[in-house]
C-alpha atoms as a PDB file:
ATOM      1  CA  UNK A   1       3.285 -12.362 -16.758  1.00  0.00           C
ATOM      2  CA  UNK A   2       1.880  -9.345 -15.174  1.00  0.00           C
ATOM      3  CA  UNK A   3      -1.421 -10.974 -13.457  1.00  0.00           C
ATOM      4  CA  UNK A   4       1.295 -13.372 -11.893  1.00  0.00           C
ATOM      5  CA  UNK A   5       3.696 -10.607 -10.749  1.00  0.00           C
ATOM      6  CA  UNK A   6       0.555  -9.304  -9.161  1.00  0.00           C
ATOM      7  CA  UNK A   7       0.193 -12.163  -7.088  1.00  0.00           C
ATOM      8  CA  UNK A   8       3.788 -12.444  -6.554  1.00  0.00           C
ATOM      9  CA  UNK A   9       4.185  -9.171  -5.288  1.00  0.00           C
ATOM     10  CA  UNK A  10       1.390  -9.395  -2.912  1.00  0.00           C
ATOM     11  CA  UNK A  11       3.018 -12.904  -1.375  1.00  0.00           C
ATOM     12  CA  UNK A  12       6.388 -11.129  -1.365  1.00  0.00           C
ATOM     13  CA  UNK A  13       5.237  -7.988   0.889  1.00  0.00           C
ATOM     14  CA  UNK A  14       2.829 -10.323   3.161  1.00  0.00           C
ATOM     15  CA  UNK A  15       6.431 -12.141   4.224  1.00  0.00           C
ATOM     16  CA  UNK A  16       7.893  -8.574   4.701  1.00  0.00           C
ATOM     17  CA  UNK A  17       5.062  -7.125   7.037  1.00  0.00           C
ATOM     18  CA  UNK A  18       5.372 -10.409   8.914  1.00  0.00           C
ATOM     19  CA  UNK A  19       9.129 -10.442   8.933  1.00  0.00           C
ATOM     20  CA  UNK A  20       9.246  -6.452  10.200  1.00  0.00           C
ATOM     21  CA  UNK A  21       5.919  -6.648  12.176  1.00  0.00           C
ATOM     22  CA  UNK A  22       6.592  -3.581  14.827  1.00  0.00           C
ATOM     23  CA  UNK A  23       7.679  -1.093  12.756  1.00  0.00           C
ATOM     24  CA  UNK A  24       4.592  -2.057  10.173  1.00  0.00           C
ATOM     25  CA  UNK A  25       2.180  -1.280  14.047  1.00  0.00           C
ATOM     26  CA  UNK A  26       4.269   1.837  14.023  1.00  0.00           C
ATOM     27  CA  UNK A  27       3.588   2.936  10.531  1.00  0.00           C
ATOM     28  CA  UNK A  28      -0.299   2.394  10.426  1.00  0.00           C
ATOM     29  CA  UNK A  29      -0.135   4.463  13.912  1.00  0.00           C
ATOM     30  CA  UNK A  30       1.101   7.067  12.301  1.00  0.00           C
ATOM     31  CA  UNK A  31      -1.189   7.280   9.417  1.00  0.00           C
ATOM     32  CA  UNK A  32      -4.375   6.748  11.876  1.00  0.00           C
ATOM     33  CA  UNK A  33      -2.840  10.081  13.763  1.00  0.00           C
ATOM     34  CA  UNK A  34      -2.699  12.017  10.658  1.00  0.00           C
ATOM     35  CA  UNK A  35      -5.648  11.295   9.390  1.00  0.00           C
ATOM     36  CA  UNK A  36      -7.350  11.910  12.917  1.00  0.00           C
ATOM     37  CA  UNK A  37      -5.498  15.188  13.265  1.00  0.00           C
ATOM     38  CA  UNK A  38      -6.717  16.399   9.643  1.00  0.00           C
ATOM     39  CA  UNK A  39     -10.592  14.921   9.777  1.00  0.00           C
ATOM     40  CA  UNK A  40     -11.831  14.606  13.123  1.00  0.00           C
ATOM     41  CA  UNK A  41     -11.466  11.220  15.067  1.00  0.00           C
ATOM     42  CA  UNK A  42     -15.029  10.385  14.376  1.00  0.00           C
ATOM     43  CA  UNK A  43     -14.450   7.443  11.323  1.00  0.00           C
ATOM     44  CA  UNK A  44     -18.162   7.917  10.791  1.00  0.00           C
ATOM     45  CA  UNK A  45     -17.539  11.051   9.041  1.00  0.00           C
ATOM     46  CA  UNK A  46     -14.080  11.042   8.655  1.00  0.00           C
ATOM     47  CA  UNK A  47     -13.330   8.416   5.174  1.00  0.00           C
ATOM     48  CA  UNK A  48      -9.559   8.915   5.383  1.00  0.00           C
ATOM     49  CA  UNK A  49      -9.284   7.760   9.214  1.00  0.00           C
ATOM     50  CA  UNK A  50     -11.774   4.813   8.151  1.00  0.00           C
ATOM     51  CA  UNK A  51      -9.504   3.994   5.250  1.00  0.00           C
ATOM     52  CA  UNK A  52      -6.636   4.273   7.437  1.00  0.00           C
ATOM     53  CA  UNK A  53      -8.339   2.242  10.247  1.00  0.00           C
ATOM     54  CA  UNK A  54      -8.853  -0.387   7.584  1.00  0.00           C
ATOM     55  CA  UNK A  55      -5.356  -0.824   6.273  1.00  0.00           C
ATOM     56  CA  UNK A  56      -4.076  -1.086   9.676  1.00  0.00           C
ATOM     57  CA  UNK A  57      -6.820  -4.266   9.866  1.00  0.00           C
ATOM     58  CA  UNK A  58      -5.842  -5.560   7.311  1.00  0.00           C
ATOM     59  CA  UNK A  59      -2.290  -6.037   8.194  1.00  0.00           C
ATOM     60  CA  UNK A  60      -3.362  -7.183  11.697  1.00  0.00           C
ATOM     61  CA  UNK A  61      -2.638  -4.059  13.824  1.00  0.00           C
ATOM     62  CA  UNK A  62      -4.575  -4.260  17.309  1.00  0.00           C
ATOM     63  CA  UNK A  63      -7.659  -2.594  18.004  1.00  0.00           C
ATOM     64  CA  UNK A  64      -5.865  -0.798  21.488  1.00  0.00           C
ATOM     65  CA  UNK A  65      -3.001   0.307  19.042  1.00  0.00           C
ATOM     66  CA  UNK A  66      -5.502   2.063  16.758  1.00  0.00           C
ATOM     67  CA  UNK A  67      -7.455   3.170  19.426  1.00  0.00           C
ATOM     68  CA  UNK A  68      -4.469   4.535  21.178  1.00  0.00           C
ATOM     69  CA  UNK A  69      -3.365   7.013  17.626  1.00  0.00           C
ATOM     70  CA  UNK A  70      -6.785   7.993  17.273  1.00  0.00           C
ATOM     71  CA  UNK A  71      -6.622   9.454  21.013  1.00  0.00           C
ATOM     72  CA  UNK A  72      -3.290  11.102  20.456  1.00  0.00           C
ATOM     73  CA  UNK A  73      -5.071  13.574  18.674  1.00  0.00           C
ATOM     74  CA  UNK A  74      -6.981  14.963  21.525  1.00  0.00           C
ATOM     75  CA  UNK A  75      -3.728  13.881  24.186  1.00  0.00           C
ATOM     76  CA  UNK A  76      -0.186  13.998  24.707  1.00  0.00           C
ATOM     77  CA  UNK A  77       1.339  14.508  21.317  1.00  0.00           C
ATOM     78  CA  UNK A  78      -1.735  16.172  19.814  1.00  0.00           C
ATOM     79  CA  UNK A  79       1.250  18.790  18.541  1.00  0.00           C
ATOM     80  CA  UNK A  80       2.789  16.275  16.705  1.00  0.00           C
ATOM     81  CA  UNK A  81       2.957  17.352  12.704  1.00  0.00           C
ATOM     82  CA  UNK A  82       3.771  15.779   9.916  1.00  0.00           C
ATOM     83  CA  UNK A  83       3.565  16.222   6.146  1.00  0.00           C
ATOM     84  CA  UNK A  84       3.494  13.740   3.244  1.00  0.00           C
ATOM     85  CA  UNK A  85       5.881  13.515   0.535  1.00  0.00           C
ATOM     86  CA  UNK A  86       6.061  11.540  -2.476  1.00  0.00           C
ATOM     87  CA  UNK A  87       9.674  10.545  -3.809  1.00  0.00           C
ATOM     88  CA  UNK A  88      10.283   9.213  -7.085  1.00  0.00           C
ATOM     89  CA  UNK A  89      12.744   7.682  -9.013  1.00  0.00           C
ATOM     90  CA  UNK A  90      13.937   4.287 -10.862  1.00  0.00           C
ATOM     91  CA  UNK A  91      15.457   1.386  -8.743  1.00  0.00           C
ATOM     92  CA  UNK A  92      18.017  -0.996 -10.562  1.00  0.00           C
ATOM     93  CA  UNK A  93      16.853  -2.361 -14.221  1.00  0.00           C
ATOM     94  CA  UNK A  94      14.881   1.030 -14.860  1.00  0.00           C
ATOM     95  CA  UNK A  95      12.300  -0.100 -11.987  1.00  0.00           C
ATOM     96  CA  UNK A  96       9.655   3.240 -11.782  1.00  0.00           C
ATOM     97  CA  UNK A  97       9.489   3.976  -7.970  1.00  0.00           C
ATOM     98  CA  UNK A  98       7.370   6.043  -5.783  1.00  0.00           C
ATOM     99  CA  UNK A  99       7.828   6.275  -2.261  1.00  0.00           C
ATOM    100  CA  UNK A 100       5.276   7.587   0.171  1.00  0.00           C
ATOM    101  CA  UNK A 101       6.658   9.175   3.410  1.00  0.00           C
ATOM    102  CA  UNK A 102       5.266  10.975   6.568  1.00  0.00           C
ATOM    103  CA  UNK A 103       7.651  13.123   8.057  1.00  0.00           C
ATOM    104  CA  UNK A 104       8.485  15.799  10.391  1.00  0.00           C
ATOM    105  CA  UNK A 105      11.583  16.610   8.996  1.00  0.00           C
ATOM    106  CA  UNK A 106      11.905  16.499   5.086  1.00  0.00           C
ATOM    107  CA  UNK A 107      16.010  17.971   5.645  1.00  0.00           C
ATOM    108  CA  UNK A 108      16.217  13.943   7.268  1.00  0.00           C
ATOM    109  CA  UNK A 109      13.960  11.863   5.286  1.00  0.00           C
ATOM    110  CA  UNK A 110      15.035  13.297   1.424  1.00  0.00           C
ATOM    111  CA  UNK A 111      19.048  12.433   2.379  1.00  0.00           C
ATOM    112  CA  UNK A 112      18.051   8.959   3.410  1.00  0.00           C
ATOM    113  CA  UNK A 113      15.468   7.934   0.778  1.00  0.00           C
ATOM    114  CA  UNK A 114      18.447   9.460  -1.933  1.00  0.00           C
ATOM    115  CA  UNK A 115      21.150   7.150  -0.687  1.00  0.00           C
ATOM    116  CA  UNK A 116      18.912   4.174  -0.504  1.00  0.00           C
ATOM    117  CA  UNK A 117      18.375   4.911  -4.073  1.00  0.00           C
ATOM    118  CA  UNK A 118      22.217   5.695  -5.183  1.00  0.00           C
ATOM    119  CA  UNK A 119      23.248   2.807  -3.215  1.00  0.00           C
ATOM    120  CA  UNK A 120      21.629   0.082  -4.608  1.00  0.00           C
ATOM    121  CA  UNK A 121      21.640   0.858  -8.666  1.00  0.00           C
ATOM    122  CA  UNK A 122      19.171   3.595  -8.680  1.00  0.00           C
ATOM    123  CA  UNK A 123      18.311   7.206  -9.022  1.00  0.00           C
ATOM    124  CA  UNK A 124      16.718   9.585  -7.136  1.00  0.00           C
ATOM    125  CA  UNK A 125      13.895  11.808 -10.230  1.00  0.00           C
ATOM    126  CA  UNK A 126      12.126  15.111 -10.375  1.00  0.00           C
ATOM    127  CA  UNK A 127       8.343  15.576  -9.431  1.00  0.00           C
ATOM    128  CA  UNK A 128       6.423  13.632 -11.790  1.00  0.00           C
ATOM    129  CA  UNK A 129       9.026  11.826 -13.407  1.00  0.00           C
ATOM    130  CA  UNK A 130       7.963   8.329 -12.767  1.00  0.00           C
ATOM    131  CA  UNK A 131       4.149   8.789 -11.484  1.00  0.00           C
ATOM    132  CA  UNK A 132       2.757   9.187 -14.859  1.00  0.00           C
ATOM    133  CA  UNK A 133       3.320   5.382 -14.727  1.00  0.00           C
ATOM    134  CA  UNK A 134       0.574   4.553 -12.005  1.00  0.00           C
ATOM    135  CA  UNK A 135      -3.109   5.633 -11.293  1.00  0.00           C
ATOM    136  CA  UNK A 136      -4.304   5.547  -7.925  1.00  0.00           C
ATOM    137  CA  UNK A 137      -6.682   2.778  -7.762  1.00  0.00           C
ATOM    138  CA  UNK A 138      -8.731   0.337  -5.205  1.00  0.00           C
ATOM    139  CA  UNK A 139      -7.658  -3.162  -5.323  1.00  0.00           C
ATOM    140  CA  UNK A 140      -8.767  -6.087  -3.626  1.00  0.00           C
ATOM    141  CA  UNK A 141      -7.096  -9.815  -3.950  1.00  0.00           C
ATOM    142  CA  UNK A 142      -9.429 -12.635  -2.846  1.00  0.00           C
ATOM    143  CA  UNK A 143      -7.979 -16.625  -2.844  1.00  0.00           C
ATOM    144  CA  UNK A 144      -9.862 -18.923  -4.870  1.00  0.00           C
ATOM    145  CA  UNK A 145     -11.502 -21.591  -3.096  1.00  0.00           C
ATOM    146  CA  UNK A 146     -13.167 -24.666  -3.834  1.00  0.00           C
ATOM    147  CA  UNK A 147     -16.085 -22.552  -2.110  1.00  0.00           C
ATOM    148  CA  UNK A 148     -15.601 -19.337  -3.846  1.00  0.00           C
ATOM    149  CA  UNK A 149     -18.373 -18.459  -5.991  1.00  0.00           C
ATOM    150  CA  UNK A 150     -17.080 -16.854  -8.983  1.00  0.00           C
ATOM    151  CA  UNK A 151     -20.048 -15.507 -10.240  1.00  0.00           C
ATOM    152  CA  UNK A 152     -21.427 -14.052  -6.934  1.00  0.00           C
ATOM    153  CA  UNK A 153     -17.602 -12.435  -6.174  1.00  0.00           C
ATOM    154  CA  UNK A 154     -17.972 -10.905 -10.096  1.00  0.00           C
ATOM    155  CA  UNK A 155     -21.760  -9.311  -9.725  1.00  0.00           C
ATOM    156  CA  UNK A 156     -21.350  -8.257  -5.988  1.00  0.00           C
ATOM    157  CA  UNK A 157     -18.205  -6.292  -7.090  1.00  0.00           C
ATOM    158  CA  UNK A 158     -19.683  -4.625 -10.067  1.00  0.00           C
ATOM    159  CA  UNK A 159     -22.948  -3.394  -8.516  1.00  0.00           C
ATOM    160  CA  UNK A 160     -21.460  -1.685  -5.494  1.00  0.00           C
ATOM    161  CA  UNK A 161     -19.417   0.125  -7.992  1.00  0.00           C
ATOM    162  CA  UNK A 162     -15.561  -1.865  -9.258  1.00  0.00           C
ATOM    163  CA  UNK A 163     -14.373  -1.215 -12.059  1.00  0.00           C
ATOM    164  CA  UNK A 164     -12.920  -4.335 -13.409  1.00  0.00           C
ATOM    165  CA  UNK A 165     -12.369  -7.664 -12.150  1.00  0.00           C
ATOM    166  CA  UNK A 166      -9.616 -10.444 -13.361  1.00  0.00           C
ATOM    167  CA  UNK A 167      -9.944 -14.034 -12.633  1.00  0.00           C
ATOM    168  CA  UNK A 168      -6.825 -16.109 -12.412  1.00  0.00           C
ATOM    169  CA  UNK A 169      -5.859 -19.433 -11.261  1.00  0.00           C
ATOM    170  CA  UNK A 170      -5.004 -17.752  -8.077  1.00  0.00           C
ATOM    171  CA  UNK A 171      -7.806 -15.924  -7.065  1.00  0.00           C
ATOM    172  CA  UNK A 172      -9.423 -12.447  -8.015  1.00  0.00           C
ATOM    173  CA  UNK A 173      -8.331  -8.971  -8.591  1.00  0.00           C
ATOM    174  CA  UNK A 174     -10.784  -6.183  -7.792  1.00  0.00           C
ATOM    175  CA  UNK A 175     -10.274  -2.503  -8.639  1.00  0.00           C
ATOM    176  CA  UNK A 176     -12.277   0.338  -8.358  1.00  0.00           C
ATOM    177  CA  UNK A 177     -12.440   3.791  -8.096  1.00  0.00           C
ATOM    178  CA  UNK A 178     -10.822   5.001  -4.424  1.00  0.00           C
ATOM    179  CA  UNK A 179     -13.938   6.845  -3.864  1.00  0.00           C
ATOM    180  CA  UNK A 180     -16.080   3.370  -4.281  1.00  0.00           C
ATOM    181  CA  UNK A 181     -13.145   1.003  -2.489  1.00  0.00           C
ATOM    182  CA  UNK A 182     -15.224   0.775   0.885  1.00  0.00           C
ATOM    183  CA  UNK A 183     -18.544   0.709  -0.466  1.00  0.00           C
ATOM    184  CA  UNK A 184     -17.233  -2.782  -2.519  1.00  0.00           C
ATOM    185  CA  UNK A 185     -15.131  -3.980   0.214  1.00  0.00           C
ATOM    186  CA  UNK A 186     -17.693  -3.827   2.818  1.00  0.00           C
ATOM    187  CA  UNK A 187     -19.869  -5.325   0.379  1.00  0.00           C
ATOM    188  CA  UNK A 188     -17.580  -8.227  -0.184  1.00  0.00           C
ATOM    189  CA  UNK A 189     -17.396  -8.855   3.544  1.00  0.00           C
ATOM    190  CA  UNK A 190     -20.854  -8.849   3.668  1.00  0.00           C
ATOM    191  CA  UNK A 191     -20.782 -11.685   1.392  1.00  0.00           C
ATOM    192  CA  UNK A 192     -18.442 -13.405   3.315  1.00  0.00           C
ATOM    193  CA  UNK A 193     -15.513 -12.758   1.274  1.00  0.00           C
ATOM    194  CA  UNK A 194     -12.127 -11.960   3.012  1.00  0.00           C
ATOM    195  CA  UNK A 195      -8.627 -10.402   1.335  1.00  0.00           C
ATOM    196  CA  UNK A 196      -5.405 -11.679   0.949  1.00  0.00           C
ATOM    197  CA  UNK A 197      -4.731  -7.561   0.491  1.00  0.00           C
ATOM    198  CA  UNK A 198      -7.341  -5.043   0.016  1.00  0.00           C
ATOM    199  CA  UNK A 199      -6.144  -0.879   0.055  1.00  0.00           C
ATOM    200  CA  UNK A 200      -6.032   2.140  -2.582  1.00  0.00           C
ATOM    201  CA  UNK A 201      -2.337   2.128  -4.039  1.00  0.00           C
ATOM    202  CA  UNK A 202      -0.336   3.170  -7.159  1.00  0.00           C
ATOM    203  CA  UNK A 203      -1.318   0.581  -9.255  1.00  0.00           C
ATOM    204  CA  UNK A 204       0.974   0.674 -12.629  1.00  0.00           C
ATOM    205  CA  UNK A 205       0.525   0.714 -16.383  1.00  0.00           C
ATOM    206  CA  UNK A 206       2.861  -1.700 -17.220  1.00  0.00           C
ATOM    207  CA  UNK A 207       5.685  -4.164 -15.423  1.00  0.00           C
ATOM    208  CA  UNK A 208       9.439  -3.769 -15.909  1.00  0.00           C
ATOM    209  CA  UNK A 209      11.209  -7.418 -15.823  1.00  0.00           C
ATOM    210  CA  UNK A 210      14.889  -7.313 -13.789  1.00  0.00           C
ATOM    211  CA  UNK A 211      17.535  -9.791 -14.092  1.00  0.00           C
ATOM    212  CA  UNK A 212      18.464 -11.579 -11.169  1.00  0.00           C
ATOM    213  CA  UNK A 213      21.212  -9.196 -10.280  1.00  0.00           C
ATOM    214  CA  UNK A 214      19.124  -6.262 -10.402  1.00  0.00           C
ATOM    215  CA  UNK A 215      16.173  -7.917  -8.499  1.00  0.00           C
ATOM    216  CA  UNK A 216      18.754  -8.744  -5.696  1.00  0.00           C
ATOM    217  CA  UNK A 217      19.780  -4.722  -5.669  1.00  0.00           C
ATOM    218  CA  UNK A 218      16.193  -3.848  -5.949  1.00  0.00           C
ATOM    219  CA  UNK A 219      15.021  -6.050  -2.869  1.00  0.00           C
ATOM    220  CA  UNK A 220      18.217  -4.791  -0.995  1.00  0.00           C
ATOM    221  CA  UNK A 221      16.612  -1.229  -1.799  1.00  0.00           C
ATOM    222  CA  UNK A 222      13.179  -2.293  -0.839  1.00  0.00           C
ATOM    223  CA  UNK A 223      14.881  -3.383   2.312  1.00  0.00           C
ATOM    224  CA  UNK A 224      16.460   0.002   3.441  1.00  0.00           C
ATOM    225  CA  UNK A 225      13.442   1.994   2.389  1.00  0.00           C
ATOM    226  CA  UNK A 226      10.670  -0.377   4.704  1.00  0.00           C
ATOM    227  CA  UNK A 227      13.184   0.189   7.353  1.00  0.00           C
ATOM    228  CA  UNK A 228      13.133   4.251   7.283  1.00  0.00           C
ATOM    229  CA  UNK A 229      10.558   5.142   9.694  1.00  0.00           C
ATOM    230  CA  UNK A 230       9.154   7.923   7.454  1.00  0.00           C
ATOM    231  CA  UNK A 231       8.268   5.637   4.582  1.00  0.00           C
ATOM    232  CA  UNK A 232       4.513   4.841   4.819  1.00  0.00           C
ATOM    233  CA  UNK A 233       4.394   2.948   1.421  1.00  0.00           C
ATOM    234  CA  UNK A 234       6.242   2.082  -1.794  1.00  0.00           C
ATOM    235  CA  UNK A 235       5.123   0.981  -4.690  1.00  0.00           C
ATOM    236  CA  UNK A 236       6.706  -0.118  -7.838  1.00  0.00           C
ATOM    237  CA  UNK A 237       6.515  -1.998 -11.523  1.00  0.00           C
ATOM    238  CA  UNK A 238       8.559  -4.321 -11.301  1.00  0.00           C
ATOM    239  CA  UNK A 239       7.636  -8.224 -12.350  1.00  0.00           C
ATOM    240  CA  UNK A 240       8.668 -10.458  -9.494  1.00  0.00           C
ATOM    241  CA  UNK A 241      10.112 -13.585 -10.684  1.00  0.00           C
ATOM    242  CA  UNK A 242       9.564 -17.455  -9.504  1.00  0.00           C
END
């Protein structure tokens, strides 16, 4: 059930990026500025505003949008600071929950990310009480094809460094080591191969299953959390139903 909650989850978020589009340009902005600010715009020698540059890609964010955060940082706005914090806590059904934020203004974004919790069945935690759970982690999803070439996906992956690979009916799941997530993606491209969803995220050890009254609180959650403009990313372990 996991490997198909995977895939679920992936096809879930997909609708939500397309369904809240704007803010998703405004979020990868934000990230590209911050990771500008702290490296140097120059994505040559600069891996977090590459990585950064990349996710926005992959989620379809124009090339004058990215170009336009990078030059913030040397513009108007180049005073601009944020910091990132991590929230955690467990949605409705005992869902683990960690929720990435870039803010300004932590007195604002702590209150807000709290009551989206409280509101819908869950609970705000300590540091560290749910991100034992996870490991930070490349992973790529490729379709299968009636072209893909199993073998050549598998032994491309593996020599510019995964660390595992699962084959499913659906496609493929890559994951490597965040230091080696470029190196294989670029690799893959090279070979022709293109994502369904390819970034480093909190990938967890194990899936929680909800009823279908939690998963409606939980997706109501998910819902008021996408919509904060400090949260950058959430991630979760809970198994999406059919």
């Amino acid at each position: 059930m996991a490997g198909h909650s995977k895939w679920k989850n992936i096809q879930n978020r997909k609708g939500a990026q397309d369904a809240k589009r704007g803010k998703i340009f405004q979020k990868m902005s934000k990230e590209i500025f911050v990771a500008a600010k702290a490296g140097g715009p120059d994505m040559e020698s600069n891996a977090a505003l590459r990585l950064a540059v990349e996710k926005a890609k992959g989620v379809n964010v124009p090339n004058d949008v990215i170009k336009r955060a990078i030059d913030k940082v040397t513009g108007a706005g180049s005073d601009e600071n944020y910091e990132e914090v991590i929230y955690e806590g467990y949605g409705p059904g005992g869902v683990a929950v960690l929720v990435y934020c870039l803010t300004e203004n932590r007195n604002r974004t702590a209150p807000n990310v709290r009551v989206a919790f409280s509101k819908n069945g869950g609970n705000l935690g300590e540091s560290g009480s749910v991100g034992y759970m996870f490991d930070r982690k490349g992973r790529l999803f490729i379709e299968r094809t009636d072209s893909t070439d199993e073998d050549m996906v598998m032994m491309a992956a593996l020599e510019a460094g995964a660390d595992d690979i699962e084959s499913t009916e659906d496609g493929f799941e890559v994951v490597t080591p965040p230091s080696d997530f470029l190196t294989v993606k670029e690799t893959l491209e090279g070979e022709g191969i293109e994502f369904i969803s390819a970034d480093i995220e909190m990938i967890p050890s194990m899936y929680t299953a909800l009823s279908e009254e939690d998963e409606e609180l939980f997706e109501k959650m998910l819902d008021v959390l996408e919509d904060n403009e400090d949260v950058q990313d959430i991630y979760h372990n809970a198994e999406v139903r059919d």
